[in-house]
Protein backbone atom coordinates (compact mmCIF):
# COMPACT_ATOMS: atom_id res chain seq x y z
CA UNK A 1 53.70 8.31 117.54
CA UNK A 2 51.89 5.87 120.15
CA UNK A 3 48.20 6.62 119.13
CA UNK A 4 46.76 5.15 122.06
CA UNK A 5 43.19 5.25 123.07
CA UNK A 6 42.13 8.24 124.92
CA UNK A 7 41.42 6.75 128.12
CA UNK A 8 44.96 5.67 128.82
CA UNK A 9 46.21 9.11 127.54
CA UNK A 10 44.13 10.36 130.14
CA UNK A 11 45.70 8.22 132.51
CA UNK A 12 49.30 8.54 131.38
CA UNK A 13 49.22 12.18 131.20
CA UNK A 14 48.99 12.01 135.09
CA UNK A 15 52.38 10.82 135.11
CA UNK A 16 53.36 13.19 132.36
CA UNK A 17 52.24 16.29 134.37
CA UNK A 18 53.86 14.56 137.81
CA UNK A 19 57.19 14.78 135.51
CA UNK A 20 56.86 18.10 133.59
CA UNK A 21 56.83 20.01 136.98
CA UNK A 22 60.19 18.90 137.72
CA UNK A 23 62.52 21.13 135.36
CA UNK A 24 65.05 18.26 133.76
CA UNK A 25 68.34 20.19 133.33
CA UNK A 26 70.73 18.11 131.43
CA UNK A 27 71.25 15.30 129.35
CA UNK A 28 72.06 12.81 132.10
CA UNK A 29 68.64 13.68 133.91
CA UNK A 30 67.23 12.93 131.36
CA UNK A 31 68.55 9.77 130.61
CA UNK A 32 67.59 8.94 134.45
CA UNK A 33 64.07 9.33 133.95
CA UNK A 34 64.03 7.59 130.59
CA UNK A 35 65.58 4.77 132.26
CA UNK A 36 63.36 4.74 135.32
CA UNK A 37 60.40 4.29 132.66
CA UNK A 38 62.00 1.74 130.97
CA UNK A 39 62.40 -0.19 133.87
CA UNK A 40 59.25 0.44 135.19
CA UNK A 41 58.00 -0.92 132.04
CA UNK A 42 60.39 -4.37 132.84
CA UNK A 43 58.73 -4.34 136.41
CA UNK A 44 55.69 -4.89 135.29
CA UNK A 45 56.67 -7.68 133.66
CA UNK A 46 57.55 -10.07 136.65
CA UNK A 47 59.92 -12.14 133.86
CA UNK A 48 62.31 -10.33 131.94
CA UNK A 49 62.26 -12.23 128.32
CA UNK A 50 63.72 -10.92 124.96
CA UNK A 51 60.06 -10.41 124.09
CA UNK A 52 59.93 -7.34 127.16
CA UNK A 53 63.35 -6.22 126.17
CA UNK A 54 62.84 -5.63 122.63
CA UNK A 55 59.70 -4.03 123.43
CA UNK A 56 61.33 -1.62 125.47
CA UNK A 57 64.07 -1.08 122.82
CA UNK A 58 61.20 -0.53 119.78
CA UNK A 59 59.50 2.01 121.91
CA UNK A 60 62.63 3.70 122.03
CA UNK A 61 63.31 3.86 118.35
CA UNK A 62 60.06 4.39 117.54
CA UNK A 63 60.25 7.13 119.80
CA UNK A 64 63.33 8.44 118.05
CA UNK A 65 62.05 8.03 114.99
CA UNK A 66 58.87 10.02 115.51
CA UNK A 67 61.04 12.96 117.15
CA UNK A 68 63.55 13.03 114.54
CA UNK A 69 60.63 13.27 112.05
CA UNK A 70 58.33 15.89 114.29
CA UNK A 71 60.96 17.79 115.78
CA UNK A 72 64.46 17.63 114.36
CA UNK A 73 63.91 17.45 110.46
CA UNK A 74 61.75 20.50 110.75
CA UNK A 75 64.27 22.61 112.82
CA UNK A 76 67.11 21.05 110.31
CA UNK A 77 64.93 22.74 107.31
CA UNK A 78 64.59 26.10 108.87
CA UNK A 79 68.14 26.14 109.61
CA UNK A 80 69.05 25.41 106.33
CA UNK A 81 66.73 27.75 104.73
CA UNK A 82 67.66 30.06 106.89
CA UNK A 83 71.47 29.82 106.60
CA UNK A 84 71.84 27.94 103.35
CA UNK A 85 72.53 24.35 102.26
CA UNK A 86 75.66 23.16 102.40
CA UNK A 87 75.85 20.53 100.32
């Protein structure tokens, strides 16, 4: 997870709330709006170098990561408990 400082939480979460208000329905929107950050992100950055591509692709995995560990694994546990292993 991006521990950032608190200020620019603040400041992100402004964007965050903009977003949350508009219900995302499927997989594709979703990938839209991930996309539209990502090149945001690349805007920002008047040159496009491998150094502001990779960044964008480590946030992503990172990203990943951190859900698959927060919110996958734990649902994958329950479910297993729940309905047994199957291995």
């Amino acid at each position: 997870m991006p521990y950032i400082k608190q200020e620019a939480r603040d400041e992100l979460m402004k964007l965050h709330i903009a977003i949350a208000d508009t219900p995302i329905e499927n997989a594709g929107e979703l990938n839209f709006i991930i996309t539209q950050l990502m090149m945001s992100y690349l805007r920002t950055h008047q040159i496009w170098g491998y150094q502001q591509i990779n960044d964008v692709v480590g946030a992503l995995e990172c990203a990943k990561t951190e859900f698959q560990r927060r919110v996958v694994t734990p649902y994958e546990i329950e479910k297993c408990e729940e309905n047994g292993d199957v291995y």
